[in-house]
C-alpha atoms as a PDB file:
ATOM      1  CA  UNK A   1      72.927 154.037  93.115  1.00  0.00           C
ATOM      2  CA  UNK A   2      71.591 151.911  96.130  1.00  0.00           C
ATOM      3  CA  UNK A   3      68.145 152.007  97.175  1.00  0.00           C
ATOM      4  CA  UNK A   4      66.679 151.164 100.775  1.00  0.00           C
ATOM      5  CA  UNK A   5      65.060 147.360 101.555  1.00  0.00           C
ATOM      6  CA  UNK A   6      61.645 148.025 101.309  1.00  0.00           C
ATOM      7  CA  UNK A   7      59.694 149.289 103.995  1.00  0.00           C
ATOM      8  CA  UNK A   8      57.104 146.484 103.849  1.00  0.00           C
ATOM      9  CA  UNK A   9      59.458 142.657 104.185  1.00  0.00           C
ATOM     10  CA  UNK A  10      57.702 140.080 102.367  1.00  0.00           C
ATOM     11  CA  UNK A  11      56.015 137.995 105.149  1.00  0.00           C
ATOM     12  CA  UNK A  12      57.143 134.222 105.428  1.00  0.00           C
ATOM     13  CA  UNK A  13      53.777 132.701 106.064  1.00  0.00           C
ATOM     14  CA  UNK A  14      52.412 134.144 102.750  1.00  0.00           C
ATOM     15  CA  UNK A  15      55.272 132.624 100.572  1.00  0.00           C
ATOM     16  CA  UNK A  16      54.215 129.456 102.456  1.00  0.00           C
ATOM     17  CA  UNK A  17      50.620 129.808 101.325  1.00  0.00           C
ATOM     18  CA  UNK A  18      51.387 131.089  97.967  1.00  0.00           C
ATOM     19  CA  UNK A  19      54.102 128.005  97.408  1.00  0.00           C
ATOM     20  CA  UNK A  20      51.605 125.239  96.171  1.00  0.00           C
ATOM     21  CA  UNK A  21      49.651 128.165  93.345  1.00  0.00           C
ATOM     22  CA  UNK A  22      53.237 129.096  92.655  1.00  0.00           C
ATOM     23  CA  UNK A  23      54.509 125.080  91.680  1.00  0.00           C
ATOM     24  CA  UNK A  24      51.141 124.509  89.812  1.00  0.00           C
ATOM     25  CA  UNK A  25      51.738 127.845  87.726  1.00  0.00           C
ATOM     26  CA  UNK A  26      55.565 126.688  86.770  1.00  0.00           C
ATOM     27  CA  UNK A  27      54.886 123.652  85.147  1.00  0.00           C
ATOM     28  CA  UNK A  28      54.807 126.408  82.073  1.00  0.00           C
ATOM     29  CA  UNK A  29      57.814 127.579  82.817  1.00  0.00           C
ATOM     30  CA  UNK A  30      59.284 124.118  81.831  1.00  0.00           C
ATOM     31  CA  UNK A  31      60.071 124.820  78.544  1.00  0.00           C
ATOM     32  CA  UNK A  32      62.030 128.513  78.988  1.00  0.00           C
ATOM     33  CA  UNK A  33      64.334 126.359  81.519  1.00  0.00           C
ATOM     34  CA  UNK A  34      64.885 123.477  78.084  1.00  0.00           C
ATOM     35  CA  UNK A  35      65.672 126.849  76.423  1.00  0.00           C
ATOM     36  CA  UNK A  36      67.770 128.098  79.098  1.00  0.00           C
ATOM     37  CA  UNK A  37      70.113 124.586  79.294  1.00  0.00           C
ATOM     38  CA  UNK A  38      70.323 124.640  75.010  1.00  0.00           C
ATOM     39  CA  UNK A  39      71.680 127.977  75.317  1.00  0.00           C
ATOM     40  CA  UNK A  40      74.191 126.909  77.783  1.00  0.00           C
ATOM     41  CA  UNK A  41      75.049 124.126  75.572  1.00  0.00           C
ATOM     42  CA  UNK A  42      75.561 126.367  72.140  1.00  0.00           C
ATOM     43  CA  UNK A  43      78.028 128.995  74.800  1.00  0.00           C
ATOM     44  CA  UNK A  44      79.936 126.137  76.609  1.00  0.00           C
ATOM     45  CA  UNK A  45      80.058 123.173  74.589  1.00  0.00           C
ATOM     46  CA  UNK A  46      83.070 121.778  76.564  1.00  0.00           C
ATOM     47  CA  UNK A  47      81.993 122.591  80.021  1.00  0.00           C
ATOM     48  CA  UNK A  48      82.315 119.252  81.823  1.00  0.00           C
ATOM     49  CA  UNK A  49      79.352 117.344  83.843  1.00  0.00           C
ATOM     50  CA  UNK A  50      80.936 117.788  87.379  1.00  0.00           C
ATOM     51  CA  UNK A  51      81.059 122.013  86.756  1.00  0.00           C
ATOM     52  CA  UNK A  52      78.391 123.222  88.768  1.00  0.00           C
ATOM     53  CA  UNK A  53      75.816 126.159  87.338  1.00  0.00           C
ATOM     54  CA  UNK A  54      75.808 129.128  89.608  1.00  0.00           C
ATOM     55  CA  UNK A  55      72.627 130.175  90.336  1.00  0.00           C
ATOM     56  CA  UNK A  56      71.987 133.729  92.252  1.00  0.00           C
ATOM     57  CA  UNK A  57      68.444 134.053  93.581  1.00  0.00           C
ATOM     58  CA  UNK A  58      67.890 137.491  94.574  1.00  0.00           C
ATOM     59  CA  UNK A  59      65.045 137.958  97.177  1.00  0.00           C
ATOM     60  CA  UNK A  60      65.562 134.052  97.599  1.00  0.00           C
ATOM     61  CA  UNK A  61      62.521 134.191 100.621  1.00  0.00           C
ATOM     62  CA  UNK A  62      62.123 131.064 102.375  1.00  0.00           C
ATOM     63  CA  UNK A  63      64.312 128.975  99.575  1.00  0.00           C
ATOM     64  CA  UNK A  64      60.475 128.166  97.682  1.00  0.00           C
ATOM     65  CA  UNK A  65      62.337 129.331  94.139  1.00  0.00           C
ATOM     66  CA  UNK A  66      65.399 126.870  94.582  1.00  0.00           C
ATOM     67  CA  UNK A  67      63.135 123.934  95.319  1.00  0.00           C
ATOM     68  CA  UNK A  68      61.494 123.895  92.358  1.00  0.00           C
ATOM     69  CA  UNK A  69      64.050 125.161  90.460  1.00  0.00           C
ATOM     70  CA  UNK A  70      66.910 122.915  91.450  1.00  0.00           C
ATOM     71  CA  UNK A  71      65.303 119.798  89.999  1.00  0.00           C
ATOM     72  CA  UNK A  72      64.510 121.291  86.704  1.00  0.00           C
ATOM     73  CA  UNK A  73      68.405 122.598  86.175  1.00  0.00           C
ATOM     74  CA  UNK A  74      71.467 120.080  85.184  1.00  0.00           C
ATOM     75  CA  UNK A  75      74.162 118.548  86.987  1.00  0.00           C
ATOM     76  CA  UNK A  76      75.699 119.857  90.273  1.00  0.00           C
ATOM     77  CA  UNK A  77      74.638 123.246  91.301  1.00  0.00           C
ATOM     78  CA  UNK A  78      75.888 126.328  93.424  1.00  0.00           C
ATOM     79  CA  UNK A  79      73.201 128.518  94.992  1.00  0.00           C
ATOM     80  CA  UNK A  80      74.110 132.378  96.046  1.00  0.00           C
ATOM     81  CA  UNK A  81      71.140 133.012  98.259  1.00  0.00           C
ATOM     82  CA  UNK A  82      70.552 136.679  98.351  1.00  0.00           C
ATOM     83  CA  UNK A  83      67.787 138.476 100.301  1.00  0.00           C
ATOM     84  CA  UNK A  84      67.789 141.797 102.296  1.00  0.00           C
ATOM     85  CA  UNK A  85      65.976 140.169 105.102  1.00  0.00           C
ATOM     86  CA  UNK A  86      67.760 138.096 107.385  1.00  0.00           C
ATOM     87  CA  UNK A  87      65.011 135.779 108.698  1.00  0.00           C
ATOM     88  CA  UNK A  88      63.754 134.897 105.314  1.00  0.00           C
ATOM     89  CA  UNK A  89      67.643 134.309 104.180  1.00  0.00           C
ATOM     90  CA  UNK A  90      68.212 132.317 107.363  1.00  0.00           C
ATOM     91  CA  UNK A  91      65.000 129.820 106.767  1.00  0.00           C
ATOM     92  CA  UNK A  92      65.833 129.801 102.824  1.00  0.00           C
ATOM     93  CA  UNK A  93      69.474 128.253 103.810  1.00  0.00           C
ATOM     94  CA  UNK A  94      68.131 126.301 106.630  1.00  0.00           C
ATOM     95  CA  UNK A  95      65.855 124.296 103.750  1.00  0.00           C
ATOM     96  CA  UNK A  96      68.844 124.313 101.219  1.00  0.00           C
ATOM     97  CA  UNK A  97      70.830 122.469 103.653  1.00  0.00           C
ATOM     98  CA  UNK A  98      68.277 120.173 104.793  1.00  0.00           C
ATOM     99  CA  UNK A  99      68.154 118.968 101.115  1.00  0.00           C
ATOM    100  CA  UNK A 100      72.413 118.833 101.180  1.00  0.00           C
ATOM    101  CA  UNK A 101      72.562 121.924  98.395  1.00  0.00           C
ATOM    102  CA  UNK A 102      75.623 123.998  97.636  1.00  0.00           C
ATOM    103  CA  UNK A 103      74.504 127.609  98.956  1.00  0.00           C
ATOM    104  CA  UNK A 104      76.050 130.992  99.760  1.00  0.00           C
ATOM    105  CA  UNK A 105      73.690 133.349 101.571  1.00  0.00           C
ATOM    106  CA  UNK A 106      74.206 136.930 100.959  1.00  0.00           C
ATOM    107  CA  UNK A 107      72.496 139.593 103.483  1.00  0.00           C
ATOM    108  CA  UNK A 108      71.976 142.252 100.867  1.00  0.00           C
ATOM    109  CA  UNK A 109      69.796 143.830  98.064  1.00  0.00           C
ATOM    110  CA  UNK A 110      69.351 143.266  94.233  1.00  0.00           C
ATOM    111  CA  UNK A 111      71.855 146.259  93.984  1.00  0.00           C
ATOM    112  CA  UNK A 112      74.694 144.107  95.015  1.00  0.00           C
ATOM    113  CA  UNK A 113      73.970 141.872  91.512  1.00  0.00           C
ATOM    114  CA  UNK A 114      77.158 143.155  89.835  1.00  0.00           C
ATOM    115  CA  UNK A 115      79.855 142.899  93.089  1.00  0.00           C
ATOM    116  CA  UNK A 116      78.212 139.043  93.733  1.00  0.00           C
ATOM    117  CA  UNK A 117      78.319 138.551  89.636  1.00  0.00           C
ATOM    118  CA  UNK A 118      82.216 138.939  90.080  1.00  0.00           C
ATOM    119  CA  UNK A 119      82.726 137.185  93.042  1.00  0.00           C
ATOM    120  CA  UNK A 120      81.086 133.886  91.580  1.00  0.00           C
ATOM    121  CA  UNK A 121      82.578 133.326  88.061  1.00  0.00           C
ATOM    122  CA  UNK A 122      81.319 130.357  86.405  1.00  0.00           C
ATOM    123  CA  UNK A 123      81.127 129.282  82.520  1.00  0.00           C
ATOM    124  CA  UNK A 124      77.130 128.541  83.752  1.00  0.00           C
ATOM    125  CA  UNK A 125      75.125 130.945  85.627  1.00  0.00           C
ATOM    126  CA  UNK A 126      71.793 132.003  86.081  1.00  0.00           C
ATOM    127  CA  UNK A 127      70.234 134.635  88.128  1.00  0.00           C
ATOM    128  CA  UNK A 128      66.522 134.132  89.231  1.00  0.00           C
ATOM    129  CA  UNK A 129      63.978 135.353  91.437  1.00  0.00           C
ATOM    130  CA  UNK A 130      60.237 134.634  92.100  1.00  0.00           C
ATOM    131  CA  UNK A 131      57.433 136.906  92.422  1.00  0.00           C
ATOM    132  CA  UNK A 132      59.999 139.608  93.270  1.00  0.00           C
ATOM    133  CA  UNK A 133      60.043 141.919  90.122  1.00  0.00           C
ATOM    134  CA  UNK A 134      56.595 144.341  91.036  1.00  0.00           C
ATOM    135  CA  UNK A 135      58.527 145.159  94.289  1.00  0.00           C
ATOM    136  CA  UNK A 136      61.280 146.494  92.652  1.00  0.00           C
ATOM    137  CA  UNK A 137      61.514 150.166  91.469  1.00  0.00           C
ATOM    138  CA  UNK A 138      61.401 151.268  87.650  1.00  0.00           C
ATOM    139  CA  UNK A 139      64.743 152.169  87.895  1.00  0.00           C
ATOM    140  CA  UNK A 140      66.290 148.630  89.554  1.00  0.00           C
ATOM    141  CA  UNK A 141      64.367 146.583  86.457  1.00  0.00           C
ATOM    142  CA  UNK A 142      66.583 148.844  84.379  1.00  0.00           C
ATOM    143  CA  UNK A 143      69.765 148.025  86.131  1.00  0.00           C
ATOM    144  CA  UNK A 144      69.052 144.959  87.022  1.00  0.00           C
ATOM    145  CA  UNK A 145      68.852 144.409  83.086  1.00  0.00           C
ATOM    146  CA  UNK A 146      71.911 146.647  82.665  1.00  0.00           C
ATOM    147  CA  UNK A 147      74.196 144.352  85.445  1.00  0.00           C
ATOM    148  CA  UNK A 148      73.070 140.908  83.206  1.00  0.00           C
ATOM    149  CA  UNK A 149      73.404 142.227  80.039  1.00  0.00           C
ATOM    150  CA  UNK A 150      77.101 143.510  81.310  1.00  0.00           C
ATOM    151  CA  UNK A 151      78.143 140.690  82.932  1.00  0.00           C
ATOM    152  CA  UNK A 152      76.374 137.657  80.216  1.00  0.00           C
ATOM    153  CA  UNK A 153      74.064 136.197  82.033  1.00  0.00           C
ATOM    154  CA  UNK A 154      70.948 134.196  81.573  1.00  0.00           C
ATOM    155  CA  UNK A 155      67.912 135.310  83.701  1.00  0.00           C
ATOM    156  CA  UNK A 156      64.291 133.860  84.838  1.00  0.00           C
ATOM    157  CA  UNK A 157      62.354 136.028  86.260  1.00  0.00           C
ATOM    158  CA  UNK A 158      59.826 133.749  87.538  1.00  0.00           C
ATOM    159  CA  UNK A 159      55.913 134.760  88.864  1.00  0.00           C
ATOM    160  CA  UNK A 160      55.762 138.396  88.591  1.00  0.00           C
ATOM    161  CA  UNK A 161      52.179 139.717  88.758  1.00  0.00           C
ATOM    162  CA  UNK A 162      50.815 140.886  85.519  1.00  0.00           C
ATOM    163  CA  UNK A 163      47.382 142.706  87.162  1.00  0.00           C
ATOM    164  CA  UNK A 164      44.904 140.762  85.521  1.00  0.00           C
ATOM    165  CA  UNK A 165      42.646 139.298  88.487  1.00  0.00           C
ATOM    166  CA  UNK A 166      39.316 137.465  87.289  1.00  0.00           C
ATOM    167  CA  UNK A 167      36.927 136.765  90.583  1.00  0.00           C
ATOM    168  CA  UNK A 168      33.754 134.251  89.720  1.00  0.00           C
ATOM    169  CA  UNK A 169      31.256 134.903  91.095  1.00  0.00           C
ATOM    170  CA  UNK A 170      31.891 138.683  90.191  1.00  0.00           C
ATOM    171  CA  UNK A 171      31.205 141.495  92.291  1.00  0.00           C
ATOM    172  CA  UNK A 172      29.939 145.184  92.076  1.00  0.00           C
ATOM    173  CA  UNK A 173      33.148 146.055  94.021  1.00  0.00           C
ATOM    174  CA  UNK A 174      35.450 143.974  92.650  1.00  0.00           C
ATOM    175  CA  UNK A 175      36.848 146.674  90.437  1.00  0.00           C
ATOM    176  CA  UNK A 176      37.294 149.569  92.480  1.00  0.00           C
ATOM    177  CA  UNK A 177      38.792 147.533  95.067  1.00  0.00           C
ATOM    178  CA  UNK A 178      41.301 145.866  93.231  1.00  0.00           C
ATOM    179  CA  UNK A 179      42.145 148.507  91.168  1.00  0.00           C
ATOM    180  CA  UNK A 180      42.983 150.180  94.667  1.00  0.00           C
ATOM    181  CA  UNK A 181      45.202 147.766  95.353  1.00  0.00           C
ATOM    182  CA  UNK A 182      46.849 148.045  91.782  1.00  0.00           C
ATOM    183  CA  UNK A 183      47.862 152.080  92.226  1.00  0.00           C
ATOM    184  CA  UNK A 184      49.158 151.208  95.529  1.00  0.00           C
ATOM    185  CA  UNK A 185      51.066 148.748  93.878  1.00  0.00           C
ATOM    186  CA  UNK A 186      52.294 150.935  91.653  1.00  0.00           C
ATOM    187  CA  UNK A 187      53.511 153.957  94.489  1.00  0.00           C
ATOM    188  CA  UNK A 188      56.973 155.489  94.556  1.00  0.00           C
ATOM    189  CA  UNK A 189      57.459 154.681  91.049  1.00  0.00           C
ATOM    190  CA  UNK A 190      57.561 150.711  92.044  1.00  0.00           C
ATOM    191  CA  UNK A 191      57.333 148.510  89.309  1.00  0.00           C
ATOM    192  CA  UNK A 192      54.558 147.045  90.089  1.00  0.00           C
ATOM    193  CA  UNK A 193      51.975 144.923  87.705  1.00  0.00           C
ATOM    194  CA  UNK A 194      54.019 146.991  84.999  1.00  0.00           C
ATOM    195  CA  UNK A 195      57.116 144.655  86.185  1.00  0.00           C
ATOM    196  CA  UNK A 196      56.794 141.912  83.258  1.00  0.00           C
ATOM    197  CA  UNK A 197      56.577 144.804  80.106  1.00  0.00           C
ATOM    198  CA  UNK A 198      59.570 147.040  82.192  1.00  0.00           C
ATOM    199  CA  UNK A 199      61.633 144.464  82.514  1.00  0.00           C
ATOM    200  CA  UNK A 200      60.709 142.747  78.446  1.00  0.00           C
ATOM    201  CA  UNK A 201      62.011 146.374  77.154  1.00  0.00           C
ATOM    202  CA  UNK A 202      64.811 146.672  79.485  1.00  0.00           C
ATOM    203  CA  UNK A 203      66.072 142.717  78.263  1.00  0.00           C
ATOM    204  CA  UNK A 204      65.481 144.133  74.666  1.00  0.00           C
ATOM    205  CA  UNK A 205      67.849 147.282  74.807  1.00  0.00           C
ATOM    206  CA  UNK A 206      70.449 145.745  76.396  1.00  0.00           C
ATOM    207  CA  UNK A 207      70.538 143.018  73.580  1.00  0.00           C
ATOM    208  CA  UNK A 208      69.091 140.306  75.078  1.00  0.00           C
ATOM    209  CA  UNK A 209      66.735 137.787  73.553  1.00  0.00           C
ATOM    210  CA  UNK A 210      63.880 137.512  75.512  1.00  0.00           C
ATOM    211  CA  UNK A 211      60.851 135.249  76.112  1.00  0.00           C
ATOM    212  CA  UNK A 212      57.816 135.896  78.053  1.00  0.00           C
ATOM    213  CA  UNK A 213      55.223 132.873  79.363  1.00  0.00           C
ATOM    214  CA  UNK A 214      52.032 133.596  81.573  1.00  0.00           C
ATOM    215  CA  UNK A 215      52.130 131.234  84.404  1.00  0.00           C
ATOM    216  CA  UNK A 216      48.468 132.337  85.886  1.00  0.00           C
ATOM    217  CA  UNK A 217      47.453 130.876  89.320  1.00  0.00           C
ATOM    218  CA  UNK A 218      43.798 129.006  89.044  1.00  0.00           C
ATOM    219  CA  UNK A 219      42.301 129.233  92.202  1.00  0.00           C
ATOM    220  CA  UNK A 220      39.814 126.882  92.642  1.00  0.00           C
ATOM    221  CA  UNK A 221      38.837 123.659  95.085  1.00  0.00           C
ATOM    222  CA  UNK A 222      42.447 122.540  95.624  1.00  0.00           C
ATOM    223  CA  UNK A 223      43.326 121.496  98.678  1.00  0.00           C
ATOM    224  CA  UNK A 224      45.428 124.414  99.545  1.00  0.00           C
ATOM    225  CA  UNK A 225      43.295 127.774  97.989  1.00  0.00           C
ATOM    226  CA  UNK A 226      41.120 128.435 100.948  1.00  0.00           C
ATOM    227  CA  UNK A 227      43.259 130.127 103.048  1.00  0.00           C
ATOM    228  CA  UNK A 228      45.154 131.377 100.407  1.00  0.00           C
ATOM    229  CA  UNK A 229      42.271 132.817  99.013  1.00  0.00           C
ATOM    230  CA  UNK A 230      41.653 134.325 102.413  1.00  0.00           C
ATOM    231  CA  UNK A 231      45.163 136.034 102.916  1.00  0.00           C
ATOM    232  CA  UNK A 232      44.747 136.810  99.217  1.00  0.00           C
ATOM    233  CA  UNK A 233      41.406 138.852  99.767  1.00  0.00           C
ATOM    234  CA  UNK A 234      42.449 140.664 103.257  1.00  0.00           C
ATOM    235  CA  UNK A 235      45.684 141.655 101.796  1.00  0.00           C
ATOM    236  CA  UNK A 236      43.905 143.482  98.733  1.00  0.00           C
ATOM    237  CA  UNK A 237      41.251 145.227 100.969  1.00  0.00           C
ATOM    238  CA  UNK A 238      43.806 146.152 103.432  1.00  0.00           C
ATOM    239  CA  UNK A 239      46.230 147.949 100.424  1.00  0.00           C
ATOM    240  CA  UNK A 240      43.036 149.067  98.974  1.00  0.00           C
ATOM    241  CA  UNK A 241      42.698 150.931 102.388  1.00  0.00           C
ATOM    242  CA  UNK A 242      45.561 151.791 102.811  1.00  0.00           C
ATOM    243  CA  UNK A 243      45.931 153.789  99.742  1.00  0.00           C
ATOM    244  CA  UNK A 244      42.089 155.006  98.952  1.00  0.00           C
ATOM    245  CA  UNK A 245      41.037 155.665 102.805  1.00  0.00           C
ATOM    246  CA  UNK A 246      37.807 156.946 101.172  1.00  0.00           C
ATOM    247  CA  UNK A 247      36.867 152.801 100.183  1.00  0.00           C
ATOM    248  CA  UNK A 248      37.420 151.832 103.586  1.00  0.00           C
ATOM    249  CA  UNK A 249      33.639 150.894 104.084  1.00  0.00           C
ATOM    250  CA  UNK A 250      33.150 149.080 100.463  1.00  0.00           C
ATOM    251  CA  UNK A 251      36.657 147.302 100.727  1.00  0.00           C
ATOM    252  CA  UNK A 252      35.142 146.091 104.324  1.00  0.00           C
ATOM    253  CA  UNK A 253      32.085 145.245 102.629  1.00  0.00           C
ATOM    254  CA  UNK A 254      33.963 143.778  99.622  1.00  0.00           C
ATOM    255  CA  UNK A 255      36.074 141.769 101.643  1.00  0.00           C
ATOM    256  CA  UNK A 256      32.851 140.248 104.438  1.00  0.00           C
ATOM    257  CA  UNK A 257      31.032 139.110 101.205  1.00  0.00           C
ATOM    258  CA  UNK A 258      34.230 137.567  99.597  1.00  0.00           C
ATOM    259  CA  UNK A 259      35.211 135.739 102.410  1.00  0.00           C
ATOM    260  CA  UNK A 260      31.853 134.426 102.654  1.00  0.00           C
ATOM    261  CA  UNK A 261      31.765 133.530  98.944  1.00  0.00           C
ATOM    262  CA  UNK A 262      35.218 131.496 100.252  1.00  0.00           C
ATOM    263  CA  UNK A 263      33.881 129.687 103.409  1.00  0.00           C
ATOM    264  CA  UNK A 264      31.045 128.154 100.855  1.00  0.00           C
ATOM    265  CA  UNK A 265      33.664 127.125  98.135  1.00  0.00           C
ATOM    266  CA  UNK A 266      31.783 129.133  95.830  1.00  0.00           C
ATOM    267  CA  UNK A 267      34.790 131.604  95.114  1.00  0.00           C
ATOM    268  CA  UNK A 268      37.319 130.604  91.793  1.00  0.00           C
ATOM    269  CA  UNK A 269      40.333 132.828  90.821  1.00  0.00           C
ATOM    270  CA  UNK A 270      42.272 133.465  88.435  1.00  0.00           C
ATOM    271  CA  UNK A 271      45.159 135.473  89.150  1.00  0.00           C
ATOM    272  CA  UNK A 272      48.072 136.315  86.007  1.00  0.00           C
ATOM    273  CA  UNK A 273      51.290 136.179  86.150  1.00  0.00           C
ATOM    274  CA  UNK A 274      54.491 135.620  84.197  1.00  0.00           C
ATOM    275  CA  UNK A 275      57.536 134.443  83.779  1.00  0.00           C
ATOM    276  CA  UNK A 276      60.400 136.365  81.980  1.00  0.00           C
ATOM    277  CA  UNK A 277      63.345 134.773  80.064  1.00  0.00           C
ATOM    278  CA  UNK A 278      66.240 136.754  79.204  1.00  0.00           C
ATOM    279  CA  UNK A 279      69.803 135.276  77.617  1.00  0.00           C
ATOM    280  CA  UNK A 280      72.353 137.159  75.873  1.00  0.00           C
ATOM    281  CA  UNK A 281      72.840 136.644  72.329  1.00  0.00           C
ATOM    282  CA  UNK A 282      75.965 134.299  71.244  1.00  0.00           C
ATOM    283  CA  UNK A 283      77.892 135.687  68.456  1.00  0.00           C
END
């Protein structure tokens, strides 16, 4: 079954902002990717130095996943590049190339997995995303688990939001706003902040051995987390909104006194996330 690119593309300037919370929340994910290169050792013990892993990185963005990822991952690599949005895919291979990588874009959604699976054989591969799981519908975590499991391949699923938000100072209306913002996360059956525990189970039945990190985000006086903190705060109150018109003057509210709380550096948050490892068994 295909399913239509979402009605809401993910915009570029917020994967920028996100980019330095993401890399600080990864160094956790340091030891699924150890995991990840023993496995490939115990499946392909004669695989040869100069083979390149295949990597597909669905919903690739602006390329932030394969930066970080690429220098955490052996030898020579091949990067299929898919996203459904052609700007992001454009400045995602624009940044591979500056950095002389092997990529493949692919103009297309995760539902093409299985036909880009069997286009790109390889005795390593690895199919990854970042922050992409929530977006996805109940049903494509299933599949998605369904095409891996099928085909044999390793997965990290990196950065998908788990809901738990922690705002210090708290506020009054910190919980109906966010929670706001959590339903509307969760509309036409999207995966949403039950992403991580959807796709776990789906891993599970298809046979897969799977691991599960939290890779939070701490918010707090770095260089970079005042305007992410901003965009952070607007884009809750504005979903909030959006789905609960009825909080449209405490969301406002919410969101004056927040961003004040920001401007004054007196704002720290914690935001959870988590990073999924799934491998198929060897017999």
């Amino acid at each position: 079954m295909t399913h239509p690119a979402p009605d809401r593309p993910v915009a570029g300037d917020w994967l920028a902002l996100r980019a330095p919370a993401d890399a600080e929340a990864r160094e956790d994910t340091l030891p699924l990717i150890e995991r990840l290169v023993r496995h490939w050792a115990q499946l392909s013990p004669g695989v040869g130095e100069d083979d390149p892993v295949v990597v597909v990185d669905l919903g690739a963005g602006t390329g932030a996943n394969r930066e970080w990822l690429a220098a955490h991952l052996p030898g020579p690599q091949r990067w299929i590049l898919l996203d459904h949005d052609r700007d992001l895919l454009e400045q995602a291979v624009a940044s591979a190339r500056e950095d002389a990588a092997d990529v493949v874009p692919v103009l297309a959604g995760v539902e093409q997995l299985g036909r880009v699976l069997e286009e790109h054989p390889a005795r390593r591969r690895l199919v990854t995303c970042s922050a992409l799981l929530d977006l996805l519908s109940r049903e494509q975590v299933q599949e998605l688990a369904r095409v891996l499991a099928r085909n044999g391949v390793p997965a990290l699923f990196a950065l998908t939001v788990d809901g738990e938000v922690h705002l210090d100072p708290p506020h009054h209306l910190d919980a109906p706003v966010l929670g706001a913002f959590e339903d509307h996360q969760h509309r036409e059956e999207l995966a949403g902040t039950d992403a991580v525990r959807l796709a776990d189970a789906a891993l599970r039945e298809e046979g897969m051995d799977v691991e599960v990190v939290p890779t939070p985000w701490w918010v707090n006086d770095q260089p970079w987390s005042q305007p992410l903190l901003r965009r952070f705060l607007a884009d809750r109150a504005d979903a909030a909104v959006e789905h609960r018109p009825d909080l449209t003057a405490e969301a406002h509210a919410w969101l004056r006194t927040r961003l004040v709380d920001c401007a004054r550096h007196k704002l720290r948050a914690t935001v959870g996330h988590a990073d999924v490892l799934g491998l198929p068994r060897v017999s």
